[in-house]
N, C-alpha and C. Protein backbone atom coordinates (compact mmCIF):
# COMPACT_ATOMS: atom_id res chain seq x y z
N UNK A 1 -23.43 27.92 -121.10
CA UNK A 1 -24.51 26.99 -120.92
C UNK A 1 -25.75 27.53 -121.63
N UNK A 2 -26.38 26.56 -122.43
CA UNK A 2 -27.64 26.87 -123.21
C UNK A 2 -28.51 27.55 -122.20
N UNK A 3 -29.67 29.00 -122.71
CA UNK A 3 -30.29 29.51 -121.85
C UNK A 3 -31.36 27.90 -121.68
N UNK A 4 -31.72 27.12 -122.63
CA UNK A 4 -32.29 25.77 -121.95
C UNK A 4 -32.52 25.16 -120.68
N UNK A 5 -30.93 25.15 -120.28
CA UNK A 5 -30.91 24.31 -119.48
C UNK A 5 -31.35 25.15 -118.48
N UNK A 6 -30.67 26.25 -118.30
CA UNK A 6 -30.82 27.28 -117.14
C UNK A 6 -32.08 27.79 -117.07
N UNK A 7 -32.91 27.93 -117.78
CA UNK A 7 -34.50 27.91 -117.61
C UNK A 7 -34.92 28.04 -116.81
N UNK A 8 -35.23 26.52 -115.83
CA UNK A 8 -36.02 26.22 -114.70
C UNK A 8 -34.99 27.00 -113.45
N UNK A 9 -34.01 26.99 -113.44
CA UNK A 9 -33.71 27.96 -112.76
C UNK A 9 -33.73 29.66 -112.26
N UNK A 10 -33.45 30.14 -113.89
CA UNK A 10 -34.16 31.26 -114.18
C UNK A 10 -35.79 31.47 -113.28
N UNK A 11 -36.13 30.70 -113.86
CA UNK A 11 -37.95 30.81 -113.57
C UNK A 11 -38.26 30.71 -111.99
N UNK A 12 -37.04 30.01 -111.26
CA UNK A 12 -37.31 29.91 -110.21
C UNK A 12 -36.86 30.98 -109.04
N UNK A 13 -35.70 31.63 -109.79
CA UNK A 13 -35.40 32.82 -108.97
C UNK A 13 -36.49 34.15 -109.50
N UNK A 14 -36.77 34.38 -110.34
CA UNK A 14 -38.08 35.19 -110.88
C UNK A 14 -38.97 35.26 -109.89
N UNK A 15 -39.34 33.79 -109.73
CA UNK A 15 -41.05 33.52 -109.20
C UNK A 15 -40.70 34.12 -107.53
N UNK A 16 -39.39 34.40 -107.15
CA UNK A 16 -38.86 34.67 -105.56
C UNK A 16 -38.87 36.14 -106.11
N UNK A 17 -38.45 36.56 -106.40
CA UNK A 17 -38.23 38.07 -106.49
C UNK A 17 -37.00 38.51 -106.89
N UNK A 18 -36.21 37.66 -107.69
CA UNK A 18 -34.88 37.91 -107.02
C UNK A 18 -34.47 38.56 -109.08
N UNK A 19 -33.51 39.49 -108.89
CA UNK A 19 -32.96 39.63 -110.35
C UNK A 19 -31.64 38.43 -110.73
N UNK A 20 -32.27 38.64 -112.13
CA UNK A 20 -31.36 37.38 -112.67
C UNK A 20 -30.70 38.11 -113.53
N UNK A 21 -29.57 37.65 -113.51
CA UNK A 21 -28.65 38.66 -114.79
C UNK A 21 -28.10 37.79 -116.07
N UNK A 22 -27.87 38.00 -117.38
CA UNK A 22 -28.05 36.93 -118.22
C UNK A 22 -26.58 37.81 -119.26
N UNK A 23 -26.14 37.15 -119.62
CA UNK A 23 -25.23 37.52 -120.70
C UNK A 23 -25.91 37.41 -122.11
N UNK A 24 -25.82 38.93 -122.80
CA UNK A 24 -26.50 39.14 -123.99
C UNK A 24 -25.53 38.05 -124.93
N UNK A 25 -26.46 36.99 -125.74
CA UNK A 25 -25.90 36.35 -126.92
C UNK A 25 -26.96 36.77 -128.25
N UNK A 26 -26.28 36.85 -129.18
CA UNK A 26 -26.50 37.24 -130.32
C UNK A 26 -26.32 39.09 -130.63
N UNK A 27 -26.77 39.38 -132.02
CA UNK A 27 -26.75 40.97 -132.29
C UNK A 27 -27.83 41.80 -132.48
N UNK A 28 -28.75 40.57 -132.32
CA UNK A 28 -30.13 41.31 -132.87
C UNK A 28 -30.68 42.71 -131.88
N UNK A 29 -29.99 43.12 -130.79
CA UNK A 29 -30.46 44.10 -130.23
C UNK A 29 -28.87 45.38 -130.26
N UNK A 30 -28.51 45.10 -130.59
CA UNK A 30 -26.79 46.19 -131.08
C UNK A 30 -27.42 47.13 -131.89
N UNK A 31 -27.29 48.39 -131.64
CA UNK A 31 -25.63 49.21 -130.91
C UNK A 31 -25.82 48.93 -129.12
N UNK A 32 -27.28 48.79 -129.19
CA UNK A 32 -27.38 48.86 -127.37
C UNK A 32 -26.61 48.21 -126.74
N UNK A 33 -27.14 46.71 -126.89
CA UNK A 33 -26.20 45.58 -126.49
C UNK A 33 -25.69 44.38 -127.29
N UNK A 34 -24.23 44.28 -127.00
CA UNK A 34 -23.12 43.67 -127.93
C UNK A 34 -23.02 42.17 -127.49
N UNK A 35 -23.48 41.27 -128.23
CA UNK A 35 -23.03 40.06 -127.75
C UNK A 35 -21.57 39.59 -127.20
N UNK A 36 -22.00 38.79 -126.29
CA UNK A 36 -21.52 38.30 -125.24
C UNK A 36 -20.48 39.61 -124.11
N UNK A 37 -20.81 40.69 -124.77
CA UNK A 37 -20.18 41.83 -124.01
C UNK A 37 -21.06 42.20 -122.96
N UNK A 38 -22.20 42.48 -123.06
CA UNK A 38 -23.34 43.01 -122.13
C UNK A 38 -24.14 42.30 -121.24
N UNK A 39 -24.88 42.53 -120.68
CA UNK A 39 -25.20 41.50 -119.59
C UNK A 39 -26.56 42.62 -119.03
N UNK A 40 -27.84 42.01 -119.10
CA UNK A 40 -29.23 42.66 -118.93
C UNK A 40 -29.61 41.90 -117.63
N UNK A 41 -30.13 43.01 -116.91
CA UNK A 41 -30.91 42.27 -115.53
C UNK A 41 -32.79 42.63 -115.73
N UNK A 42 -32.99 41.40 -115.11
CA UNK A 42 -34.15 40.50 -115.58
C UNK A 42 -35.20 40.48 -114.03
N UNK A 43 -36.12 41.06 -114.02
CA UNK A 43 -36.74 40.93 -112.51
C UNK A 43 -38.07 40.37 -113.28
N UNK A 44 -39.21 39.75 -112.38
CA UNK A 44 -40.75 39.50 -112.58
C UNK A 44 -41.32 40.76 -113.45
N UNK A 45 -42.24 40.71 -114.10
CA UNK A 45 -43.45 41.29 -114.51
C UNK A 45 -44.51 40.69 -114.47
N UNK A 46 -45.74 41.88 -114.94
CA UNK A 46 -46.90 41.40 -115.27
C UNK A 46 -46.71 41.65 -116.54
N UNK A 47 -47.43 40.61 -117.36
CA UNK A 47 -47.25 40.33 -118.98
C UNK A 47 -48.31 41.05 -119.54
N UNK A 48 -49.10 41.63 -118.46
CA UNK A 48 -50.24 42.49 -119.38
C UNK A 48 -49.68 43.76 -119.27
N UNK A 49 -49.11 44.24 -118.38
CA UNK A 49 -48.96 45.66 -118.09
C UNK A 49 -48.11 46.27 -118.84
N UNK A 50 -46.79 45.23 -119.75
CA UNK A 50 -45.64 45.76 -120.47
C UNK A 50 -46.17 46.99 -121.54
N UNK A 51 -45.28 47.84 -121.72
CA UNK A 51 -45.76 49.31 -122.48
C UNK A 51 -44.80 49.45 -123.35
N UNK A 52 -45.10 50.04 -124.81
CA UNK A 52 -44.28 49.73 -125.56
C UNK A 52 -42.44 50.68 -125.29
N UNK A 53 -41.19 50.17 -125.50
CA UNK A 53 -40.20 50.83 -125.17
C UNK A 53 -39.75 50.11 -124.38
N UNK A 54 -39.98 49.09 -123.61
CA UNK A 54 -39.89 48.09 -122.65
C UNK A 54 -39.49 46.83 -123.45
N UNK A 55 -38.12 46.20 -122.54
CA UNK A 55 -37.63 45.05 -123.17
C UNK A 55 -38.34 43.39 -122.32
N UNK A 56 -38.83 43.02 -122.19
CA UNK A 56 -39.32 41.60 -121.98
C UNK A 56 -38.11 40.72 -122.67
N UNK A 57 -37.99 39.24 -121.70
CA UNK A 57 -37.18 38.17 -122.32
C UNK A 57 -38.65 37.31 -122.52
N UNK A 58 -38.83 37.01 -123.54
CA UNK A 58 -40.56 36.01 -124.18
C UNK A 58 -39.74 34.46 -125.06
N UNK A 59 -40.52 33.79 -124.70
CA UNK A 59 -40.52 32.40 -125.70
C UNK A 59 -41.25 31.90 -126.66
N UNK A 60 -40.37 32.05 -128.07
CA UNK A 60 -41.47 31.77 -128.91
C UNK A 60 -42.16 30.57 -129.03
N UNK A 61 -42.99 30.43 -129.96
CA UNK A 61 -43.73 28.88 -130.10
C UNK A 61 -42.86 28.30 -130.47
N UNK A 62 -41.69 28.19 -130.58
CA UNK A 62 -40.64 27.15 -131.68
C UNK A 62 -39.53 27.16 -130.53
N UNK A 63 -39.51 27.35 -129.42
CA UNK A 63 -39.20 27.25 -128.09
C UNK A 63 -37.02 27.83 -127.94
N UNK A 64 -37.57 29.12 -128.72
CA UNK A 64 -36.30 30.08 -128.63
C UNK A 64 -36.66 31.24 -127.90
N UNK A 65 -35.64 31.51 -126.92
CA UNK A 65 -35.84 32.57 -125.86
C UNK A 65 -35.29 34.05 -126.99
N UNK A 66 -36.18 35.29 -126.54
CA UNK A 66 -35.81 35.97 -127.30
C UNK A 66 -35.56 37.51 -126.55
N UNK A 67 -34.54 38.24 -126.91
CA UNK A 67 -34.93 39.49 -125.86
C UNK A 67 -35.35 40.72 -127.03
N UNK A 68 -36.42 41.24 -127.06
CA UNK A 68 -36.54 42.48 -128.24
C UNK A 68 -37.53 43.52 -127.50
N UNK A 69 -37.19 44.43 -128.01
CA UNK A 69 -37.93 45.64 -127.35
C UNK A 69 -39.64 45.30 -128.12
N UNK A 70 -40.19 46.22 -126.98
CA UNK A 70 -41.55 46.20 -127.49
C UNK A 70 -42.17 47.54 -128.22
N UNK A 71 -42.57 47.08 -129.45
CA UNK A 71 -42.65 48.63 -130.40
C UNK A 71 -44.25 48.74 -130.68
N UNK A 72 -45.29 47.95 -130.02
CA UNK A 72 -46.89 48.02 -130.38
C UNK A 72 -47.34 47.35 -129.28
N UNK A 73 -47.91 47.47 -128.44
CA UNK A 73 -49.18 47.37 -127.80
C UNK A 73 -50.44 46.94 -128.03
N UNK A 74 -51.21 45.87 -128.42
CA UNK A 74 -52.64 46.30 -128.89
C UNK A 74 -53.66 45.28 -128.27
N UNK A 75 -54.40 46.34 -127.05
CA UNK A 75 -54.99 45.46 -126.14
C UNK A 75 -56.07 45.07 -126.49
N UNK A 76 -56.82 45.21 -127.59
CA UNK A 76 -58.16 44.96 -127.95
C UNK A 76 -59.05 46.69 -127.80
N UNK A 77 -58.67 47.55 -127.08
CA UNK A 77 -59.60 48.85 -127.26
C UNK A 77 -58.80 49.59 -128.00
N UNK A 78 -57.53 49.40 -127.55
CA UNK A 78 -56.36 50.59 -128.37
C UNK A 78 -55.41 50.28 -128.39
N UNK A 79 -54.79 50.90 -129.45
CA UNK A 79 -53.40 50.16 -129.83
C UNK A 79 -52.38 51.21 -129.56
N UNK A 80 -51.40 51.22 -128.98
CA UNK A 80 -49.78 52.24 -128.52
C UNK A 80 -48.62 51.85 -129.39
N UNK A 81 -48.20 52.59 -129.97
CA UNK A 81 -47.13 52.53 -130.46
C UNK A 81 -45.78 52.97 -130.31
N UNK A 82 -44.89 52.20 -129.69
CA UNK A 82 -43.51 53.34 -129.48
C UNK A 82 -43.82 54.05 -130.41
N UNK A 83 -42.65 55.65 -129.81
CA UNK A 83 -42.69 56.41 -130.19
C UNK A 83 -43.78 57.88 -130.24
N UNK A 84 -45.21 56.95 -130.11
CA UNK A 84 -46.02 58.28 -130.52
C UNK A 84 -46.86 58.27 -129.07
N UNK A 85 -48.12 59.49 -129.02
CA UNK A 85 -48.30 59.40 -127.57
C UNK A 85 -49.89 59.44 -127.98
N UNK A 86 -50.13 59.68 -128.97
CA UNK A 86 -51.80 59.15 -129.03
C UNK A 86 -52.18 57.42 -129.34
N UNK A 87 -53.39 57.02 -128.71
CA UNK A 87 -53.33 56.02 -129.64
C UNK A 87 -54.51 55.53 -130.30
N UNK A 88 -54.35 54.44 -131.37
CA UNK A 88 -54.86 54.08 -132.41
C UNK A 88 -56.07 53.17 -132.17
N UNK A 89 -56.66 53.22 -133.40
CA UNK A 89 -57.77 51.89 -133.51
C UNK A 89 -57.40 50.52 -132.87
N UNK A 90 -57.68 49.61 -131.77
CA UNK A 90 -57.64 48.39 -132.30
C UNK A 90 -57.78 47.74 -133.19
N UNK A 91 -56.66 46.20 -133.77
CA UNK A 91 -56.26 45.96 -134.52
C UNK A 91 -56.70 43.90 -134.28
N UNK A 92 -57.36 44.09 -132.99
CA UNK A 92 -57.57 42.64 -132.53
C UNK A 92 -58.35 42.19 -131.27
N UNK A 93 -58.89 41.66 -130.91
CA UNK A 93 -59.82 41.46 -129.77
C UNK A 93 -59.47 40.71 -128.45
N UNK A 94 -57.84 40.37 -128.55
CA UNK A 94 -57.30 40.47 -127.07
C UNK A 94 -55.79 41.41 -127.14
N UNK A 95 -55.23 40.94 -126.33
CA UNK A 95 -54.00 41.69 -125.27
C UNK A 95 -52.49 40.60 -126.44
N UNK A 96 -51.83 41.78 -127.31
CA UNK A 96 -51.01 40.65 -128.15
C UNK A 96 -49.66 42.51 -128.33
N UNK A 97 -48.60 41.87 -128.47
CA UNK A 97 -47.64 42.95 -128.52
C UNK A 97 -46.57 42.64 -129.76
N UNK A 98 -46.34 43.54 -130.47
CA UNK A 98 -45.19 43.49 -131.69
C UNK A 98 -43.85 43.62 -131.02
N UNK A 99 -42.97 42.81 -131.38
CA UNK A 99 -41.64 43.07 -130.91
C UNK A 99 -40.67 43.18 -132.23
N UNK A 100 -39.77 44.26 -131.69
CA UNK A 100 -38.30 44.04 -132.65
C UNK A 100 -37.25 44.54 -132.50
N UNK A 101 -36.16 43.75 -132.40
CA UNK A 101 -34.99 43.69 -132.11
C UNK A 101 -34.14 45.39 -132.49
N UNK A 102 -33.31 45.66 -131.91
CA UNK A 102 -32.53 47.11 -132.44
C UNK A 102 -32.06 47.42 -133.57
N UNK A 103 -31.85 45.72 -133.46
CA UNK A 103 -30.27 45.93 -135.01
C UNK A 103 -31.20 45.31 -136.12
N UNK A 104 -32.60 45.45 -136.13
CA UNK A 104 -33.07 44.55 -136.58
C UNK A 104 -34.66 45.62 -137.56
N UNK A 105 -35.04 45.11 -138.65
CA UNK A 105 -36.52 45.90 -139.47
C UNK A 105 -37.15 44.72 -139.38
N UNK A 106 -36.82 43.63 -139.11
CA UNK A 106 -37.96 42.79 -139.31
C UNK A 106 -39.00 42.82 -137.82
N UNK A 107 -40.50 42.57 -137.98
CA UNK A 107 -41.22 42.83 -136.62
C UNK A 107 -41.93 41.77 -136.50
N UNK A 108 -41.81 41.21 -135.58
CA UNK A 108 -42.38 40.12 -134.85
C UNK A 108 -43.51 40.24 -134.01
N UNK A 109 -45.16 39.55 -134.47
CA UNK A 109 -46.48 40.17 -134.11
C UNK A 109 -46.82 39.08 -133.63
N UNK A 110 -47.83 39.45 -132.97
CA UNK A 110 -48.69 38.27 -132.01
C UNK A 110 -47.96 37.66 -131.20
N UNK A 111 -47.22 38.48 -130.34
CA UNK A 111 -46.58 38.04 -129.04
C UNK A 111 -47.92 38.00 -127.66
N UNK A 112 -47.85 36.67 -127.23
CA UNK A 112 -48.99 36.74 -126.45
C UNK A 112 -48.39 36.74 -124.94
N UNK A 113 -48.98 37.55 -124.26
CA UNK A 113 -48.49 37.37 -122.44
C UNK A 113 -48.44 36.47 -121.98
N UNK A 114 -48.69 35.20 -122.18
CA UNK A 114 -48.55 34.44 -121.34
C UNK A 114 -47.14 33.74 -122.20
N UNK A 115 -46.25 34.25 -123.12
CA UNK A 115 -45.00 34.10 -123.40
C UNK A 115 -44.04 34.56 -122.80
N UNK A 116 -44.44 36.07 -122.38
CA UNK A 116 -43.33 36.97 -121.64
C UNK A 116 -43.11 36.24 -120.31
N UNK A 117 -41.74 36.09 -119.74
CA UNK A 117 -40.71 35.00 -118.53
C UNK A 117 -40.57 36.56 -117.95
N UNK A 118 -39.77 37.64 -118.33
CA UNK A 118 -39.20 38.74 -117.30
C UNK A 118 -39.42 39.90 -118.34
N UNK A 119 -38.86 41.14 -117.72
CA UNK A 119 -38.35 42.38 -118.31
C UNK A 119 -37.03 42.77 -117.57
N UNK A 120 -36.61 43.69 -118.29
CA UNK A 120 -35.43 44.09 -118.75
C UNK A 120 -35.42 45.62 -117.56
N UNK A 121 -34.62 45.58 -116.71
CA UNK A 121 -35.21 47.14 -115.75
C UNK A 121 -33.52 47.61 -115.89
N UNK A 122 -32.49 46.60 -116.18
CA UNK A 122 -31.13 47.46 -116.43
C UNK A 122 -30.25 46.85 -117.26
N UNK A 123 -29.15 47.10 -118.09
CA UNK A 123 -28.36 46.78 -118.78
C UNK A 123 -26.72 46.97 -117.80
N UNK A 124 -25.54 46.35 -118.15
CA UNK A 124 -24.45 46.30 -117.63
C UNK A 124 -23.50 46.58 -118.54
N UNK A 125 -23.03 47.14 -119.04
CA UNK A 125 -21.37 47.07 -119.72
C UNK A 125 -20.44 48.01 -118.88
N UNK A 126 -19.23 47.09 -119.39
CA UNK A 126 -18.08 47.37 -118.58
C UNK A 126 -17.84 47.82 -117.22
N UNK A 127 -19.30 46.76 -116.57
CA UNK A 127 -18.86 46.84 -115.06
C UNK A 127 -20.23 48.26 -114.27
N UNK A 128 -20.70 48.70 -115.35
CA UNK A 128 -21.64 49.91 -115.07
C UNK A 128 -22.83 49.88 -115.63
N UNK A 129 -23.54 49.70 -114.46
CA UNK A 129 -25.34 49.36 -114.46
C UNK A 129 -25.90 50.97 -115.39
N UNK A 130 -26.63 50.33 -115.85
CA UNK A 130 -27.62 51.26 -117.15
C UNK A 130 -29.07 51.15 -116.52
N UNK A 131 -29.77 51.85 -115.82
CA UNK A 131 -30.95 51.30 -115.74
C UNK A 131 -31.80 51.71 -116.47
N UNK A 132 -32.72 51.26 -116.99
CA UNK A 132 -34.15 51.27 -118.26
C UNK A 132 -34.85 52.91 -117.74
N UNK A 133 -34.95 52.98 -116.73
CA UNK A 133 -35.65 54.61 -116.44
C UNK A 133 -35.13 55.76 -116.38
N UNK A 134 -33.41 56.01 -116.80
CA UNK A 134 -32.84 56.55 -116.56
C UNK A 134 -33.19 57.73 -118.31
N UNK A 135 -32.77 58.67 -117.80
CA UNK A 135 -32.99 59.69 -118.69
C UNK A 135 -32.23 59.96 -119.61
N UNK A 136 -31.07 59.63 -119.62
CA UNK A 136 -30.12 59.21 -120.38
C UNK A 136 -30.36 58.24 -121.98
N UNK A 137 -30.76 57.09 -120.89
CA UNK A 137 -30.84 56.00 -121.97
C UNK A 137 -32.63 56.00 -122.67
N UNK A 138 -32.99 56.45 -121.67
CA UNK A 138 -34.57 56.78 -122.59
C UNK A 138 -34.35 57.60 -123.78
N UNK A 139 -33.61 58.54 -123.59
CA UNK A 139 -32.86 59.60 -124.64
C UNK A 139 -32.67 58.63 -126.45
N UNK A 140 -31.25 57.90 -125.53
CA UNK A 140 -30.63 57.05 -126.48
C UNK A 140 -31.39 56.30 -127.38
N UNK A 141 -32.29 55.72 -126.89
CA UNK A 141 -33.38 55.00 -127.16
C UNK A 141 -34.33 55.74 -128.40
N UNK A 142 -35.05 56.36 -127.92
CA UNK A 142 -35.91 56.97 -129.22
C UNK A 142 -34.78 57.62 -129.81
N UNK A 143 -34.09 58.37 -129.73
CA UNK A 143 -32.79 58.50 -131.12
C UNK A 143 -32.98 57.63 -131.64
N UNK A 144 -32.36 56.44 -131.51
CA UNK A 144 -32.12 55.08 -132.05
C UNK A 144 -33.92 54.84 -132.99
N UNK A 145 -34.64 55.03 -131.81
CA UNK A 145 -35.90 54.70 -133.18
C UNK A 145 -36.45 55.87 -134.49
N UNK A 146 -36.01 56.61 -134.05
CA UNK A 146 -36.30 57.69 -135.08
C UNK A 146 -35.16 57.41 -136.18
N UNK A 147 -34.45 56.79 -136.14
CA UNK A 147 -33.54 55.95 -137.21
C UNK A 147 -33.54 54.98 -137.97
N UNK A 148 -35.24 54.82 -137.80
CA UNK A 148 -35.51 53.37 -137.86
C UNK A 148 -35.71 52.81 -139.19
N UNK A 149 -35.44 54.07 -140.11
CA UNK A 149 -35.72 53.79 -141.62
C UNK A 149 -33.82 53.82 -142.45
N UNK A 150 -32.73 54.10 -141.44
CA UNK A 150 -31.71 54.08 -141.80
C UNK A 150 -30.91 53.08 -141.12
N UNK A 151 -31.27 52.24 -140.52
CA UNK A 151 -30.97 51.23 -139.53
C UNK A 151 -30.08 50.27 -139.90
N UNK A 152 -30.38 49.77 -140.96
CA UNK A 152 -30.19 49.01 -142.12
C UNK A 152 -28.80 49.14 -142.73
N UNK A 153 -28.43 50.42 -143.23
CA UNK A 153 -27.31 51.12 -143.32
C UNK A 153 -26.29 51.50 -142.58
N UNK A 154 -26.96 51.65 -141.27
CA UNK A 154 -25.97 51.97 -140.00
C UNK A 154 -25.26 51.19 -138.98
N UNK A 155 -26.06 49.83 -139.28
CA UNK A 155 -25.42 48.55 -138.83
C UNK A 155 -24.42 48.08 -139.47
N UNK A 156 -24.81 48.06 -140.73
CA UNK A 156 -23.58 47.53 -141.78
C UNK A 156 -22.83 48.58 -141.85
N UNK A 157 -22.55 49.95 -141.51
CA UNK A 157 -21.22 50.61 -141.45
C UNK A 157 -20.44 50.05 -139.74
N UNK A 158 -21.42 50.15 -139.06
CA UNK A 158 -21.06 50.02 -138.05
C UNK A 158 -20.18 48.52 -137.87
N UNK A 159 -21.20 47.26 -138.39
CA UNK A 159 -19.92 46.02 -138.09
C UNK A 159 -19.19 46.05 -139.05
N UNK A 160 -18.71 47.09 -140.56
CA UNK A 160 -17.77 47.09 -140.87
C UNK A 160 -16.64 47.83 -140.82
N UNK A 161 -16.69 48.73 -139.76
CA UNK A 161 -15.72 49.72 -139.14
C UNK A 161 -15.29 49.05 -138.10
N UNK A 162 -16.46 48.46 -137.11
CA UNK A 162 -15.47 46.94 -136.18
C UNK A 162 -14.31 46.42 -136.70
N UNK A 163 -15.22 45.60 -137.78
CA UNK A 163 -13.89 44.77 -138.40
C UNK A 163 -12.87 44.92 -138.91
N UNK A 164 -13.21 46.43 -139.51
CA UNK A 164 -11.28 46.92 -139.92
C UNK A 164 -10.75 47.55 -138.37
N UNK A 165 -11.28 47.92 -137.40
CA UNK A 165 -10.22 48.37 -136.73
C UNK A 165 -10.24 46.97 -135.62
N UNK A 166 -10.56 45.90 -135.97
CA UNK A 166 -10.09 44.71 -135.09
C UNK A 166 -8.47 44.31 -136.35
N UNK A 167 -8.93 44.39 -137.41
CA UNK A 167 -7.77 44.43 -138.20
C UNK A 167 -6.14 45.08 -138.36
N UNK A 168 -7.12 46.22 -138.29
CA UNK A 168 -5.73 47.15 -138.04
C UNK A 168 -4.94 47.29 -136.48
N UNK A 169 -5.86 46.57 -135.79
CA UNK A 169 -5.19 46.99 -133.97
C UNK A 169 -5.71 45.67 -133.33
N UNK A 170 -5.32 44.55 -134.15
CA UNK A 170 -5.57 43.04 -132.64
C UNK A 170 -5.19 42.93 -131.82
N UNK A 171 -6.36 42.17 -130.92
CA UNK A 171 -6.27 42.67 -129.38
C UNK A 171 -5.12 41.51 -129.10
N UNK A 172 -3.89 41.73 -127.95
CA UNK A 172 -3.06 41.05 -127.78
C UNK A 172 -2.76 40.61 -126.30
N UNK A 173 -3.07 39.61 -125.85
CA UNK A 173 -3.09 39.07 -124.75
C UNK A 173 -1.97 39.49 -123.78
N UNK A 174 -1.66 39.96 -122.61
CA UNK A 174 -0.45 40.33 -122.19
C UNK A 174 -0.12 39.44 -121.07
C-alpha cells in the first residue's frame, strides 16, 4: 500500500505516542537498509532538535515521503556537520537541515522542520532490532561516512556482486 494512503494513519499513531514501523522501499539508503528487506521504527520528534547523524522520515514540496540521514544542521547561529565536532559559520537566518541518502552523493538542502513527520530510533532486519544509539551501529555509521568520496564505486561493486551471486545460486522455493 502507497505510503499515501497510510499517511493519515501514520500521523495519527505518531501524534499518540505510539511507534510505527514502515517497510524500507527503495535503495537510496543501502548498505544500511535494503529495500523491501528492512523495516525502520518511527516514534514523534521535535523537528527543531534533530542533530546531524539522525534519520527523520520528511515530505518534500513535490509531496514524496523521504527517509535520509541528516548530514548539516544550520540553525541560523551555527552550522554542525556530521562527522565533525566543531562548528561553523552560519550559512542562513533560520533553522533548515541538508539531507542525504547512504547509497547516495547527491545532497538535498533546505529541508525545513515543519517537513520532518518522525525519526528513525531503530532499524529491523531479519527479525533483530538495531537501535540508532547503539554503539555498534554508530560505529558502522561514520565508517560508512568517511567513505563518502568512494561511495560511488562501492555501491556499484556491491549491486554487482548481488547480481552475479543471485545468478549463480537462485533462490528456490521449497
Amino acid at each position: 500500500m502507497p505510503l499515501d494512503d497510510l499517511f493519515p494513519a501514520i500521523q495519527a499513531c505518531i501524534a499518540q505516542g505510539q511507534e510505527v514501523v514502515l517497510t524500507i522501499t527503495g535503495n537510496s539508503m543501502s548498505p544500511f537498509l535494503r529495500h523491501k528487506r528492512d523495516h525502520v521504527v518511527l516514534v514523534a520528534c521535535d523537528p527543531e532538535g534533530l542533530q546531524p547523524g539522525q534519520v527523520p522520515l520528511y515530505h518534500r514540496d513535490n509531496g514524496q515521503f523521504v527517509l535520509h540521514r541528516i548530514v548539516r544542521r544550520d540553525d541560523g547561529q551555527a552550522c554542525y556537520q556530521y562527522g565533525t565536532k566543531k562548528p561553523m559559520p552560519s550559512t542562513c537566518s533560520e533553522l533548515r537541515y541538508t539531507m542525504m541518502g547512504d547509497a547516495q552523493s547527491y545532497i538535498e538542502r533546505d529541508i525545513r522542520p515543519d517537513q520532518i513527520i518522525a525519526v528513525a530510533t531503530a532499524f529491523i532486519r531479519k527479525g533483530k532490532r538495531w537501535d540508532c544509539d547503539s554503539k555498534k551501529y554508530r560505529r558502522n555509521r561514520m565508517r560508512w561516512q568517511r567513505l563518502r568520496p568512494l561511495r560511488k564505486k562501492i555501491i556499484w561493486w556491491d549491486r554487482r556482486l548481488e547480481w552475479r551471486f543471485r545468478r549463480l545460486f537462485p533462490y528456490k522455493e521449497r
